[in-house]
PDBML (XML) file of the C-alpha atoms, coordinates in Angstrom:
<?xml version="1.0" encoding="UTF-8" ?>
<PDBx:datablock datablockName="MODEL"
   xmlns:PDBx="http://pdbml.pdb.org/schema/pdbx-v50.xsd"
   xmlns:xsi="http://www.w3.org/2001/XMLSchema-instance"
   xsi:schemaLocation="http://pdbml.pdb.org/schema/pdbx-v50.xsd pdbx-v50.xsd">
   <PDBx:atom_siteCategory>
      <PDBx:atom_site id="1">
         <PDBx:B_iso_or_equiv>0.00</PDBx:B_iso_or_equiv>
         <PDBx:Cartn_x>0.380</PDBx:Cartn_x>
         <PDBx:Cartn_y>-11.425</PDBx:Cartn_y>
         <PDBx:Cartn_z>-11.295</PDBx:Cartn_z>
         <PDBx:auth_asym_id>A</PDBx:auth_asym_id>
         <PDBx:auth_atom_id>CA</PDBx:auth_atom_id>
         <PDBx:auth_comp_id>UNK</PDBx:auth_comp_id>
         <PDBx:auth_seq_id>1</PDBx:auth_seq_id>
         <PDBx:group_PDB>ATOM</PDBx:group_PDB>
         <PDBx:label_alt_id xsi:nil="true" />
         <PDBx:label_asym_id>A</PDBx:label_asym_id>
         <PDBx:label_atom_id>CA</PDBx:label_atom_id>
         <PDBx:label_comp_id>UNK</PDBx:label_comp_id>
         <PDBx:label_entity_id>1</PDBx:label_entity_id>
         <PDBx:label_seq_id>1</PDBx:label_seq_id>
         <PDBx:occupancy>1.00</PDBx:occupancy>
         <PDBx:pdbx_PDB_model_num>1</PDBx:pdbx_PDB_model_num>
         <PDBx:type_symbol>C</PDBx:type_symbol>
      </PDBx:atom_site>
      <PDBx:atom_site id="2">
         <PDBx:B_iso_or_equiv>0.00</PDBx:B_iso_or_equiv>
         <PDBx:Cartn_x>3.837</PDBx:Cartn_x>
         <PDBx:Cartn_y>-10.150</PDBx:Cartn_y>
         <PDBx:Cartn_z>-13.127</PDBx:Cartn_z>
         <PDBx:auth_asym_id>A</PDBx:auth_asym_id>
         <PDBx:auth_atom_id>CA</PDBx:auth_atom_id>
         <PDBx:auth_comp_id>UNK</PDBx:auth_comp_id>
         <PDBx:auth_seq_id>2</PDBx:auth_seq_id>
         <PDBx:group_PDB>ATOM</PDBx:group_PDB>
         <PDBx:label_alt_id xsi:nil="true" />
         <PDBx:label_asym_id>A</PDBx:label_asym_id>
         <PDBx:label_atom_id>CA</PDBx:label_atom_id>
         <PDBx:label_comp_id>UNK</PDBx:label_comp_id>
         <PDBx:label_entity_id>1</PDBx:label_entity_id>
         <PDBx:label_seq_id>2</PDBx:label_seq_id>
         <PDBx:occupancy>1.00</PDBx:occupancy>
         <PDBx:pdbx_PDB_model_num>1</PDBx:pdbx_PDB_model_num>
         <PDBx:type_symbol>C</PDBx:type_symbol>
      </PDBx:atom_site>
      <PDBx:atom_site id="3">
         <PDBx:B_iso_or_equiv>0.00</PDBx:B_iso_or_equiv>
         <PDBx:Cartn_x>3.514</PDBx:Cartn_x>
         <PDBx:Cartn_y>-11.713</PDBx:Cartn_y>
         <PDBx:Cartn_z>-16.517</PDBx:Cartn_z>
         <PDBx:auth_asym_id>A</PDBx:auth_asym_id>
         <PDBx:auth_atom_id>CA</PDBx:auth_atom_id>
         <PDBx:auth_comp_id>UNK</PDBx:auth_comp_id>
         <PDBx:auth_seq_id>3</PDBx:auth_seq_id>
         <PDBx:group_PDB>ATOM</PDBx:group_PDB>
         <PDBx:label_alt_id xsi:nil="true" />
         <PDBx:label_asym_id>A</PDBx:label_asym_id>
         <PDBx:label_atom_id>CA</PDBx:label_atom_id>
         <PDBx:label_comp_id>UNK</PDBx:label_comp_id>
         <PDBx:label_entity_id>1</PDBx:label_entity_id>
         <PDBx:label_seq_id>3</PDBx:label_seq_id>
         <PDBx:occupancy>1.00</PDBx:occupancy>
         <PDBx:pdbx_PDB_model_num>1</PDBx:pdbx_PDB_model_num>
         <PDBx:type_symbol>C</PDBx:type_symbol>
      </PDBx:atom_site>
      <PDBx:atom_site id="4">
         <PDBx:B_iso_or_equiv>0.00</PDBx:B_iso_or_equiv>
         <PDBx:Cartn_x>-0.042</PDBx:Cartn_x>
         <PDBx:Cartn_y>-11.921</PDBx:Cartn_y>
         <PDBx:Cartn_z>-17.267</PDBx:Cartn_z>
         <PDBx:auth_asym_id>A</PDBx:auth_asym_id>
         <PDBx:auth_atom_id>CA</PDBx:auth_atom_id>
         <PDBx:auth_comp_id>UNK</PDBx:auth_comp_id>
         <PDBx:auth_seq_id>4</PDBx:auth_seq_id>
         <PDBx:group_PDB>ATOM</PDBx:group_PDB>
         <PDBx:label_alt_id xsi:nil="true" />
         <PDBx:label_asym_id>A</PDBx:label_asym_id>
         <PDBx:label_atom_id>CA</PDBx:label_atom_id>
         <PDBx:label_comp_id>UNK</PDBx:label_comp_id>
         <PDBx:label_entity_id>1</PDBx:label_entity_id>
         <PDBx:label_seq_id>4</PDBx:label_seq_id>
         <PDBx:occupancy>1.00</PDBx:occupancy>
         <PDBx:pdbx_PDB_model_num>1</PDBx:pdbx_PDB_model_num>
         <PDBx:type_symbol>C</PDBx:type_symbol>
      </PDBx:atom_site>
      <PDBx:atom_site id="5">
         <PDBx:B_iso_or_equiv>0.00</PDBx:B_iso_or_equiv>
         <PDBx:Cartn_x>-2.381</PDBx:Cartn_x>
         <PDBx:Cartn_y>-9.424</PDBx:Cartn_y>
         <PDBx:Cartn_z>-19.363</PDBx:Cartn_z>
         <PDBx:auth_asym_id>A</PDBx:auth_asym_id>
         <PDBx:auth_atom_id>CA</PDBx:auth_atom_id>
         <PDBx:auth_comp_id>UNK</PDBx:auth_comp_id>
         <PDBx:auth_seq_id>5</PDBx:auth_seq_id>
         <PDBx:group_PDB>ATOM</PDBx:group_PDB>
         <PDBx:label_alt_id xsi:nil="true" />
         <PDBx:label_asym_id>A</PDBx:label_asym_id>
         <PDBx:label_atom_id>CA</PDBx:label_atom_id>
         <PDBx:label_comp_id>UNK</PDBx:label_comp_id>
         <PDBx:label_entity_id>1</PDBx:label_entity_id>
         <PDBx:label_seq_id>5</PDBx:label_seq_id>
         <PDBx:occupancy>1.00</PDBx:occupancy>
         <PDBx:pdbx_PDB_model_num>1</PDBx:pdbx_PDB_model_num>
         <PDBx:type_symbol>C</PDBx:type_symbol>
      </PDBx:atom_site>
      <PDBx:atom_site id="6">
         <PDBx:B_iso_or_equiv>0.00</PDBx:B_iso_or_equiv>
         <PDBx:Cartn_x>-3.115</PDBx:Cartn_x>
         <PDBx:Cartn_y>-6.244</PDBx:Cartn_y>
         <PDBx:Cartn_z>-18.114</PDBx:Cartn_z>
         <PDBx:auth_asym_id>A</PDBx:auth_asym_id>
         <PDBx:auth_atom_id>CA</PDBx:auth_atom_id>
         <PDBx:auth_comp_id>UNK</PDBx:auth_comp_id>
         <PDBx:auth_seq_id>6</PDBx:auth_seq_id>
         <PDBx:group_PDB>ATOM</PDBx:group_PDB>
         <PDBx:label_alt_id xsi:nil="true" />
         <PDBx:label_asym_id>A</PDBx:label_asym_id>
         <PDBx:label_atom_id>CA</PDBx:label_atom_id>
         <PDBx:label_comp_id>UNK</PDBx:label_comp_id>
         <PDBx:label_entity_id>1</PDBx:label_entity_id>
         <PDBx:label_seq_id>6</PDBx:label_seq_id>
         <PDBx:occupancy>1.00</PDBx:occupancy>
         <PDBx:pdbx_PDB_model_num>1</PDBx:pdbx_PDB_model_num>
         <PDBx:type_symbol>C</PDBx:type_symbol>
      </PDBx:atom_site>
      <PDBx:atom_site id="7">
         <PDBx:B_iso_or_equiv>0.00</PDBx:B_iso_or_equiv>
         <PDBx:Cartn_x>-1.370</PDBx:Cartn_x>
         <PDBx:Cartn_y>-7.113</PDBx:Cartn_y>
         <PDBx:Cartn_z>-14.848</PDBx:Cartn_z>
         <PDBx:auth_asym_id>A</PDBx:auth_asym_id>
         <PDBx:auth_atom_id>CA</PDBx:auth_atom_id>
         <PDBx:auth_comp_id>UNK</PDBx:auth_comp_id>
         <PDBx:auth_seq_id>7</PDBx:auth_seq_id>
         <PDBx:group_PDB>ATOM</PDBx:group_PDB>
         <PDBx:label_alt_id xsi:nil="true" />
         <PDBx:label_asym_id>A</PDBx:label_asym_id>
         <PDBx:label_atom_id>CA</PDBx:label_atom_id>
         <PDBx:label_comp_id>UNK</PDBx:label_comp_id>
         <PDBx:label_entity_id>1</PDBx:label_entity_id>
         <PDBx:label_seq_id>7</PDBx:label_seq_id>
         <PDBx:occupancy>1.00</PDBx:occupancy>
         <PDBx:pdbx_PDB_model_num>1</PDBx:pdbx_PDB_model_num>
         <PDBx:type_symbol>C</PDBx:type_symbol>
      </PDBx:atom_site>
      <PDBx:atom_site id="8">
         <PDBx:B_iso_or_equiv>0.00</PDBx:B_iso_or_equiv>
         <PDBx:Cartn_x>-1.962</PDBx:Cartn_x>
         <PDBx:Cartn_y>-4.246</PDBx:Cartn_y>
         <PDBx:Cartn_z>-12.070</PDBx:Cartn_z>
         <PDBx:auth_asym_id>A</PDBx:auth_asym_id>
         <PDBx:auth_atom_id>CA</PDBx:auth_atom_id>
         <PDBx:auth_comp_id>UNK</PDBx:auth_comp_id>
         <PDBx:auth_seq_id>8</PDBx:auth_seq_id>
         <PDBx:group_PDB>ATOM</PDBx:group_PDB>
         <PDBx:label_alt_id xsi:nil="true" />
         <PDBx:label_asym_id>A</PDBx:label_asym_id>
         <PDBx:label_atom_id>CA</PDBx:label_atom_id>
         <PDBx:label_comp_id>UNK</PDBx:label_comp_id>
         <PDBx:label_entity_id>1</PDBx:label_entity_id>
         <PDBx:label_seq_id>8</PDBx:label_seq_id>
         <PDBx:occupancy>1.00</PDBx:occupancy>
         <PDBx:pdbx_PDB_model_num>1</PDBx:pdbx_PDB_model_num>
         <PDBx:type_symbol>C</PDBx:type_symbol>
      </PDBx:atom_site>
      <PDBx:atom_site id="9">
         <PDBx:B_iso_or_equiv>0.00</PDBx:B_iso_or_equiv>
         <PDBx:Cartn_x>0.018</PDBx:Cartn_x>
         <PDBx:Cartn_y>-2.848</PDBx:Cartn_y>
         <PDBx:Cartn_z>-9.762</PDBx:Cartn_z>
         <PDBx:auth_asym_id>A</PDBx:auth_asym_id>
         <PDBx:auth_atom_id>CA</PDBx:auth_atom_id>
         <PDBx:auth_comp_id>UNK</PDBx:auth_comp_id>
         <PDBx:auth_seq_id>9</PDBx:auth_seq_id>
         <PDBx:group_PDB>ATOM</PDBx:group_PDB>
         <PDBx:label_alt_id xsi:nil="true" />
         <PDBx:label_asym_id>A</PDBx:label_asym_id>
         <PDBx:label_atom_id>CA</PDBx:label_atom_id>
         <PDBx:label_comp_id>UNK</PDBx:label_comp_id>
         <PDBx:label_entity_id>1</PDBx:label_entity_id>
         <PDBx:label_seq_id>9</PDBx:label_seq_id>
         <PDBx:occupancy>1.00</PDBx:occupancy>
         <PDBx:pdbx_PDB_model_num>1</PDBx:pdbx_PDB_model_num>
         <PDBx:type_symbol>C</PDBx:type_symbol>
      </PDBx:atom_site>
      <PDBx:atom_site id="10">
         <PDBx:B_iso_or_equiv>0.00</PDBx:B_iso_or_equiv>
         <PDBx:Cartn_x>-0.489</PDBx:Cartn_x>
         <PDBx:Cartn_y>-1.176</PDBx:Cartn_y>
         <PDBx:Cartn_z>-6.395</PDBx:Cartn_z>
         <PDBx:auth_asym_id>A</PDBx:auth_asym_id>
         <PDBx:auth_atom_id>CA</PDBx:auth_atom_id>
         <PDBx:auth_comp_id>UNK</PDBx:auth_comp_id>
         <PDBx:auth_seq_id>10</PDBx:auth_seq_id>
         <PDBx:group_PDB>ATOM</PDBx:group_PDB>
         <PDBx:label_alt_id xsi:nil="true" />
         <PDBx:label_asym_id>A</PDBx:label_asym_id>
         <PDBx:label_atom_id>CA</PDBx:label_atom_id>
         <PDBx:label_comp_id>UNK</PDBx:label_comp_id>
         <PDBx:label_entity_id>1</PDBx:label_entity_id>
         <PDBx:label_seq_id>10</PDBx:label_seq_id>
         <PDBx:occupancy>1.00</PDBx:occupancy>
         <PDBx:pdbx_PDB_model_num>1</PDBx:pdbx_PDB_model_num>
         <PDBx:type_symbol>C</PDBx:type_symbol>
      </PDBx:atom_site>
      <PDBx:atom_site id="11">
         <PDBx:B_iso_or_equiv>0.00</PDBx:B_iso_or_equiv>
         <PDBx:Cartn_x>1.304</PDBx:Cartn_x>
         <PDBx:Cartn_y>1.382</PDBx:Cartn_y>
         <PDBx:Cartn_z>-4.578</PDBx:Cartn_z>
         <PDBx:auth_asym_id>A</PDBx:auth_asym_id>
         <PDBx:auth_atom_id>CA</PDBx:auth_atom_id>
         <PDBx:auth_comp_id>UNK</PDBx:auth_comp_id>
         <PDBx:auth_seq_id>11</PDBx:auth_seq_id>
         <PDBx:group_PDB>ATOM</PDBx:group_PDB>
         <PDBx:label_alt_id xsi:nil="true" />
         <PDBx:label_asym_id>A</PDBx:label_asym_id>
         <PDBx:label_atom_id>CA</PDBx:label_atom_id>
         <PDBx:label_comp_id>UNK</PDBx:label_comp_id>
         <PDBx:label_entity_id>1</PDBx:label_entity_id>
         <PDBx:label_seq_id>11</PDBx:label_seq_id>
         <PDBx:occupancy>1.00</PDBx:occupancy>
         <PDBx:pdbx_PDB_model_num>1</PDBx:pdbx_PDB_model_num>
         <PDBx:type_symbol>C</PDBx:type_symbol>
      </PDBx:atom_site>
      <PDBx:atom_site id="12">
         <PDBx:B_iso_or_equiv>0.00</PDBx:B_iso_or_equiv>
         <PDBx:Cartn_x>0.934</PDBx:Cartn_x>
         <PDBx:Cartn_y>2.471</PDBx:Cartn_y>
         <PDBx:Cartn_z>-1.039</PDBx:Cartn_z>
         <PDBx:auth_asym_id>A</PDBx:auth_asym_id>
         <PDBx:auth_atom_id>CA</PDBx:auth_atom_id>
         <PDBx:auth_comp_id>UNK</PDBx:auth_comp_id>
         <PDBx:auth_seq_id>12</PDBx:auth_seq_id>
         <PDBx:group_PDB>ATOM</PDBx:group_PDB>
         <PDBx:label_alt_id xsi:nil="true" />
         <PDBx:label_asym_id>A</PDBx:label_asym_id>
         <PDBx:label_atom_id>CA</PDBx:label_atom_id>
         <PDBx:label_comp_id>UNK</PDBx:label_comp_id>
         <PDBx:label_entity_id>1</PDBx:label_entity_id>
         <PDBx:label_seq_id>12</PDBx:label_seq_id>
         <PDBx:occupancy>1.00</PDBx:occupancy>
         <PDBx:pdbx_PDB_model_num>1</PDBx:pdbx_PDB_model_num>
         <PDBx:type_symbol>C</PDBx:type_symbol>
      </PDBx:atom_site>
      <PDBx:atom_site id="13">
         <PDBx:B_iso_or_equiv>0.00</PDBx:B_iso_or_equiv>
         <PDBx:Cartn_x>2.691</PDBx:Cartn_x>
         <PDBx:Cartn_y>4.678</PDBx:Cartn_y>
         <PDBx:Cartn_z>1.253</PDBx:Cartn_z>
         <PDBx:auth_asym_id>A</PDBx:auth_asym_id>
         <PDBx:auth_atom_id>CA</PDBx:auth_atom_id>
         <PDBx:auth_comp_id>UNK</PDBx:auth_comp_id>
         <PDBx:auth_seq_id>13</PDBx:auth_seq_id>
         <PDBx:group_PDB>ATOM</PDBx:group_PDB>
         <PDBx:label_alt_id xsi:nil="true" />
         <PDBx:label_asym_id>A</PDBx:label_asym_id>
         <PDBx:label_atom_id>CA</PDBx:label_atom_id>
         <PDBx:label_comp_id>UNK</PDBx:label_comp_id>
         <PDBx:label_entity_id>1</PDBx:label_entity_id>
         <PDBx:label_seq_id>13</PDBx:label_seq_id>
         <PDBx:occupancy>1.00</PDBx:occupancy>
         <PDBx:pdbx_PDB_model_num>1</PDBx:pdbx_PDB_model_num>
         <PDBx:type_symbol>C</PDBx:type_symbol>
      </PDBx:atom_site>
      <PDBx:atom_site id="14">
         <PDBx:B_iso_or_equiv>0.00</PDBx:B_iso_or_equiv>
         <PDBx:Cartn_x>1.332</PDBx:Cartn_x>
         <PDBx:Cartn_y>4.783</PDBx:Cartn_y>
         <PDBx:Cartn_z>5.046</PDBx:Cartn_z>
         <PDBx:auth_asym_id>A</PDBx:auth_asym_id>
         <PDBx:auth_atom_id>CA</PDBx:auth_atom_id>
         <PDBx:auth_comp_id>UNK</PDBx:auth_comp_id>
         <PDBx:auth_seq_id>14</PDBx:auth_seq_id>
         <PDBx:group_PDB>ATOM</PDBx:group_PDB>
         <PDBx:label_alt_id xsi:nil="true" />
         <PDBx:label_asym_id>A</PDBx:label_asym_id>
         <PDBx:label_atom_id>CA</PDBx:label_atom_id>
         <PDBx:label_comp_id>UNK</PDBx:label_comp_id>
         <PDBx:label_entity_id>1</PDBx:label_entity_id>
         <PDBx:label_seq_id>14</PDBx:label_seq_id>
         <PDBx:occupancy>1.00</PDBx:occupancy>
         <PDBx:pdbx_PDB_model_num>1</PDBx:pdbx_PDB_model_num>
         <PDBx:type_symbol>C</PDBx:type_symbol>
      </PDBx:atom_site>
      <PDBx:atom_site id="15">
         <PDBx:B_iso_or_equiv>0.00</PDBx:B_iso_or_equiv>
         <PDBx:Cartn_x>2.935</PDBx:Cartn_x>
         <PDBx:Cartn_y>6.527</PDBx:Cartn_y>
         <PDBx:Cartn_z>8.057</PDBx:Cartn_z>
         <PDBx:auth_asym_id>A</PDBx:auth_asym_id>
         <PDBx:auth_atom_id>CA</PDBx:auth_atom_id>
         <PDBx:auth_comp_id>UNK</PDBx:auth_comp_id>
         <PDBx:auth_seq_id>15</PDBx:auth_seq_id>
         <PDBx:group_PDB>ATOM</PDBx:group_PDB>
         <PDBx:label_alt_id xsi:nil="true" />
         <PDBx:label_asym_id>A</PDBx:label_asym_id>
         <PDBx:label_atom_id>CA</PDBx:label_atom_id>
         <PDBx:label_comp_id>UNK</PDBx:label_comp_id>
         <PDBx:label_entity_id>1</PDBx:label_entity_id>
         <PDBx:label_seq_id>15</PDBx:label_seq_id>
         <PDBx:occupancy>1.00</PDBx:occupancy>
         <PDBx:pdbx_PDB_model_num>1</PDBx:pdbx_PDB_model_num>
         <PDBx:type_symbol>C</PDBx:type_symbol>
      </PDBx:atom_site>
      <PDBx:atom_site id="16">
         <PDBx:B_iso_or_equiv>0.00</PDBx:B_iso_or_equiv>
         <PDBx:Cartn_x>2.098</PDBx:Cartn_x>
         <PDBx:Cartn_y>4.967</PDBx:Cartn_y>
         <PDBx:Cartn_z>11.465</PDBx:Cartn_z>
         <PDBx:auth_asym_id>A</PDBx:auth_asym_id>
         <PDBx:auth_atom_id>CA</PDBx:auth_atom_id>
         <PDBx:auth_comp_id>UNK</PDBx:auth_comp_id>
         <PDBx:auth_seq_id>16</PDBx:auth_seq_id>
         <PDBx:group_PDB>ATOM</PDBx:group_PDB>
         <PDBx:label_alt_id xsi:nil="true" />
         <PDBx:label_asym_id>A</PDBx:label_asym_id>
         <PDBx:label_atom_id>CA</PDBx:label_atom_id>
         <PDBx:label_comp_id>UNK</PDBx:label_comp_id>
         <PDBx:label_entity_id>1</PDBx:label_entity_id>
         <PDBx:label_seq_id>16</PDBx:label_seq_id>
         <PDBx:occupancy>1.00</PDBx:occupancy>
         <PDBx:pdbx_PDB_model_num>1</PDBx:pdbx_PDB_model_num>
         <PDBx:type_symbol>C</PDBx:type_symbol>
      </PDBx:atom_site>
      <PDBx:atom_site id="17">
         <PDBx:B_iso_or_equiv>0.00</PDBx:B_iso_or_equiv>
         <PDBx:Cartn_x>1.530</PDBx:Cartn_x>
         <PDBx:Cartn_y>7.372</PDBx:Cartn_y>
         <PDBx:Cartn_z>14.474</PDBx:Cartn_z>
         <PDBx:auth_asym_id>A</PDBx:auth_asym_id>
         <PDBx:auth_atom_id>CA</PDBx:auth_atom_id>
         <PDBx:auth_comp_id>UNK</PDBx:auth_comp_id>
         <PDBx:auth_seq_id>17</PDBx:auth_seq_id>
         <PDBx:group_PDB>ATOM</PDBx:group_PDB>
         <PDBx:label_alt_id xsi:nil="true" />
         <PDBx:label_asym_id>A</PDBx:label_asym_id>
         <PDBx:label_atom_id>CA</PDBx:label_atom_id>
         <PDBx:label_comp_id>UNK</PDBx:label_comp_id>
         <PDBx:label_entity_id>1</PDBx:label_entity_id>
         <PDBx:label_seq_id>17</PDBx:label_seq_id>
         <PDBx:occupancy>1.00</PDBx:occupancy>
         <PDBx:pdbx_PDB_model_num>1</PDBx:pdbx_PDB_model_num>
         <PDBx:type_symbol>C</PDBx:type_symbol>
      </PDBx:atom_site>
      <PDBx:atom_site id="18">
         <PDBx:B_iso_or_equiv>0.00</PDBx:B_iso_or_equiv>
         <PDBx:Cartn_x>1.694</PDBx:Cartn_x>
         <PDBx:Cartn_y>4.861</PDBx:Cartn_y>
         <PDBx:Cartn_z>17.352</PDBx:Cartn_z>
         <PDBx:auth_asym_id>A</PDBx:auth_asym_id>
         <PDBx:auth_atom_id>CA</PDBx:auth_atom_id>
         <PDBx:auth_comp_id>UNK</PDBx:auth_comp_id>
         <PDBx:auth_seq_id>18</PDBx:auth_seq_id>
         <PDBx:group_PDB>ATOM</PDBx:group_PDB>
         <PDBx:label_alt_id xsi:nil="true" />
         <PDBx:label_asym_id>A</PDBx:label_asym_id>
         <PDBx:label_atom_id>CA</PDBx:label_atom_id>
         <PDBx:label_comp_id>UNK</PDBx:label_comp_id>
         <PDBx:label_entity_id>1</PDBx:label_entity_id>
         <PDBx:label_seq_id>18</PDBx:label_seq_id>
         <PDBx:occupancy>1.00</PDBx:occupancy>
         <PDBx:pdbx_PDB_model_num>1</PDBx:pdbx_PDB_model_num>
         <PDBx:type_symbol>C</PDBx:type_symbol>
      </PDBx:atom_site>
      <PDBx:atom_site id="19">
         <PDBx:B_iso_or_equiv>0.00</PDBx:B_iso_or_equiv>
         <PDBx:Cartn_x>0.425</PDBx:Cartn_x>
         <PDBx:Cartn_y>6.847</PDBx:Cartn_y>
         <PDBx:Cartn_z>20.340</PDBx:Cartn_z>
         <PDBx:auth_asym_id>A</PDBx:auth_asym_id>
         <PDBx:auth_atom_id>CA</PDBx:auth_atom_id>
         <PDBx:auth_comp_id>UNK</PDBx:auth_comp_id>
         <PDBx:auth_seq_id>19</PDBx:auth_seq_id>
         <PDBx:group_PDB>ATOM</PDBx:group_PDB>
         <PDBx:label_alt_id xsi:nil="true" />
         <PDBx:label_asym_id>A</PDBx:label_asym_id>
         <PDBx:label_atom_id>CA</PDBx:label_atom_id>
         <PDBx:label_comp_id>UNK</PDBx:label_comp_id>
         <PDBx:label_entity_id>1</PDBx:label_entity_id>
         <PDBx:label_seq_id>19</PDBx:label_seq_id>
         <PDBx:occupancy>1.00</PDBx:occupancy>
         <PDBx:pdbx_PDB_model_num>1</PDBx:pdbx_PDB_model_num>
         <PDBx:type_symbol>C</PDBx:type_symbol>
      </PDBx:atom_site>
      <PDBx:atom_site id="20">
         <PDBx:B_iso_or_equiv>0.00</PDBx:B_iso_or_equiv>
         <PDBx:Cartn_x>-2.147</PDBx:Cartn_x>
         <PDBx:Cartn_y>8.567</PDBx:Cartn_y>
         <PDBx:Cartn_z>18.681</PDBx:Cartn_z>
         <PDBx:auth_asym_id>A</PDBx:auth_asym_id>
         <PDBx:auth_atom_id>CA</PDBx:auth_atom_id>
         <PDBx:auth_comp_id>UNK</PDBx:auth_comp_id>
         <PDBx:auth_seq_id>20</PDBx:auth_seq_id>
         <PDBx:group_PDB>ATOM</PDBx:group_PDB>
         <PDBx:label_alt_id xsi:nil="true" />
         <PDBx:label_asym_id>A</PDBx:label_asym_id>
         <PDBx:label_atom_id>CA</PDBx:label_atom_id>
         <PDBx:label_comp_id>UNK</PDBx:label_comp_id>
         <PDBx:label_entity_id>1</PDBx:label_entity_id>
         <PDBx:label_seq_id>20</PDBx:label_seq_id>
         <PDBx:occupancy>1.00</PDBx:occupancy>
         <PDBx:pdbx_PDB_model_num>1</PDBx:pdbx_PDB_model_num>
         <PDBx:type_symbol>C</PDBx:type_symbol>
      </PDBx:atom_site>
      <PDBx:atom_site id="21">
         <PDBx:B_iso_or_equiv>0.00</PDBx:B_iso_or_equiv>
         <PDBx:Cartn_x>-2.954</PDBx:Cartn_x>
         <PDBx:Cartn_y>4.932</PDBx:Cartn_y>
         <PDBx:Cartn_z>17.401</PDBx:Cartn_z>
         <PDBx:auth_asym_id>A</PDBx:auth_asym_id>
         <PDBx:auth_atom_id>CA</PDBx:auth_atom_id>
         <PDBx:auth_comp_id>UNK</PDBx:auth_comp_id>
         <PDBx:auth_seq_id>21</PDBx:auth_seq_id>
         <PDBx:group_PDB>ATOM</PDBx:group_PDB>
         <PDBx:label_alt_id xsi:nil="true" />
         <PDBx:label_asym_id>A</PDBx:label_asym_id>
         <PDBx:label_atom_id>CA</PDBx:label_atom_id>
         <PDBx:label_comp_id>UNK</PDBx:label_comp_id>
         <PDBx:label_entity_id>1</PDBx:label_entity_id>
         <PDBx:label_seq_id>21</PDBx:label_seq_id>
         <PDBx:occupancy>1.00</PDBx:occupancy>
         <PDBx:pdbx_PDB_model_num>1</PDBx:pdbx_PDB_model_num>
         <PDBx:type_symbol>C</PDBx:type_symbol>
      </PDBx:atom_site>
      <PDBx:atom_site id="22">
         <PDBx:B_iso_or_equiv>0.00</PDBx:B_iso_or_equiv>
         <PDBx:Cartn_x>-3.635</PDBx:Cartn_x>
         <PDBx:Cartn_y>6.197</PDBx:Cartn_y>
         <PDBx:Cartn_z>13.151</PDBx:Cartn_z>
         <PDBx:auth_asym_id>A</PDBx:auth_asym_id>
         <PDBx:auth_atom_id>CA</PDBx:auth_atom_id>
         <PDBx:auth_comp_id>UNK</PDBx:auth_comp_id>
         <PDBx:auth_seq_id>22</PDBx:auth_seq_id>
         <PDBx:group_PDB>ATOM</PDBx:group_PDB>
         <PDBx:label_alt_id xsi:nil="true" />
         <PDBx:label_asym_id>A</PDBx:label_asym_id>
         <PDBx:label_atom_id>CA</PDBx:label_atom_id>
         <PDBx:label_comp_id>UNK</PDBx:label_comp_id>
         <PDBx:label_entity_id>1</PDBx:label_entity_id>
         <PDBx:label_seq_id>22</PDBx:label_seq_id>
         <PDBx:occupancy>1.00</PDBx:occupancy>
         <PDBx:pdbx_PDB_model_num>1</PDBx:pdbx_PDB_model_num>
         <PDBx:type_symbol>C</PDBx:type_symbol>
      </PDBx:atom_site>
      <PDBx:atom_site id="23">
         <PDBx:B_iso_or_equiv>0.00</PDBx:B_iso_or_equiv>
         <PDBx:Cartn_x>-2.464</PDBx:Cartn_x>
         <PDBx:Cartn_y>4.969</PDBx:Cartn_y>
         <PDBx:Cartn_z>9.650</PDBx:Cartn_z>
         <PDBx:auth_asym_id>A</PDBx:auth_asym_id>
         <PDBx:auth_atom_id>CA</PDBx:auth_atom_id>
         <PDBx:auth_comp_id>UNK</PDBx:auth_comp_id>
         <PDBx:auth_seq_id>23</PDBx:auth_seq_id>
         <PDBx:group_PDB>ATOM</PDBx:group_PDB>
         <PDBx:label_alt_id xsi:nil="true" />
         <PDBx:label_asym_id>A</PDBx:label_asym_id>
         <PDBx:label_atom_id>CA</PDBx:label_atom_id>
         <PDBx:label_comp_id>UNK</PDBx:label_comp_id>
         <PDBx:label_entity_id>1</PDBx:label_entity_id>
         <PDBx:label_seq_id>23</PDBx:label_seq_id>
         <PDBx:occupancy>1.00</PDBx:occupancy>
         <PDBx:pdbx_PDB_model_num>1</PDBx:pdbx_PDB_model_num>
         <PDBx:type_symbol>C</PDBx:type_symbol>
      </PDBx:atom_site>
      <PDBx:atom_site id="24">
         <PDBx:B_iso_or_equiv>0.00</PDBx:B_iso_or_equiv>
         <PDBx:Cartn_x>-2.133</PDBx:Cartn_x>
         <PDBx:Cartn_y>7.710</PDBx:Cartn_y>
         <PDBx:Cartn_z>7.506</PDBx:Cartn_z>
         <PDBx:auth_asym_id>A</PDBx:auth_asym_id>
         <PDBx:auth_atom_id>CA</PDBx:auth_atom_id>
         <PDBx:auth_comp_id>UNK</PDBx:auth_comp_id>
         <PDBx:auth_seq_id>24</PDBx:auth_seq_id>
         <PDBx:group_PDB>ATOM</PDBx:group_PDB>
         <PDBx:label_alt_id xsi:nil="true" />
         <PDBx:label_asym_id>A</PDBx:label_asym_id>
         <PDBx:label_atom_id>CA</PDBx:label_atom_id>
         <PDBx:label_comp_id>UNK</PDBx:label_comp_id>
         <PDBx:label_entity_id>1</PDBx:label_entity_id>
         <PDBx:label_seq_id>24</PDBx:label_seq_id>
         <PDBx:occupancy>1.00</PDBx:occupancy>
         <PDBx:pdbx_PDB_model_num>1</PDBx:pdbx_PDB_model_num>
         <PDBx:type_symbol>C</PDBx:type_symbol>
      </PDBx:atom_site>
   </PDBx:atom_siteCategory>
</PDBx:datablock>
């Protein structure tokens, strides 16, 4: 949407513990 009005942005940071199987 870079260019256009009032364009958002969105940030995320996750961290991935595989065997417990969660997305922080």
């Amino acid at each position: 949407w870079a260019g256009r009005p009032a364009a958002p942005r969105l940030h995320g940071s996750f961290s991935l513990d595989l065997p417990r199987g969660t997305l922080r």
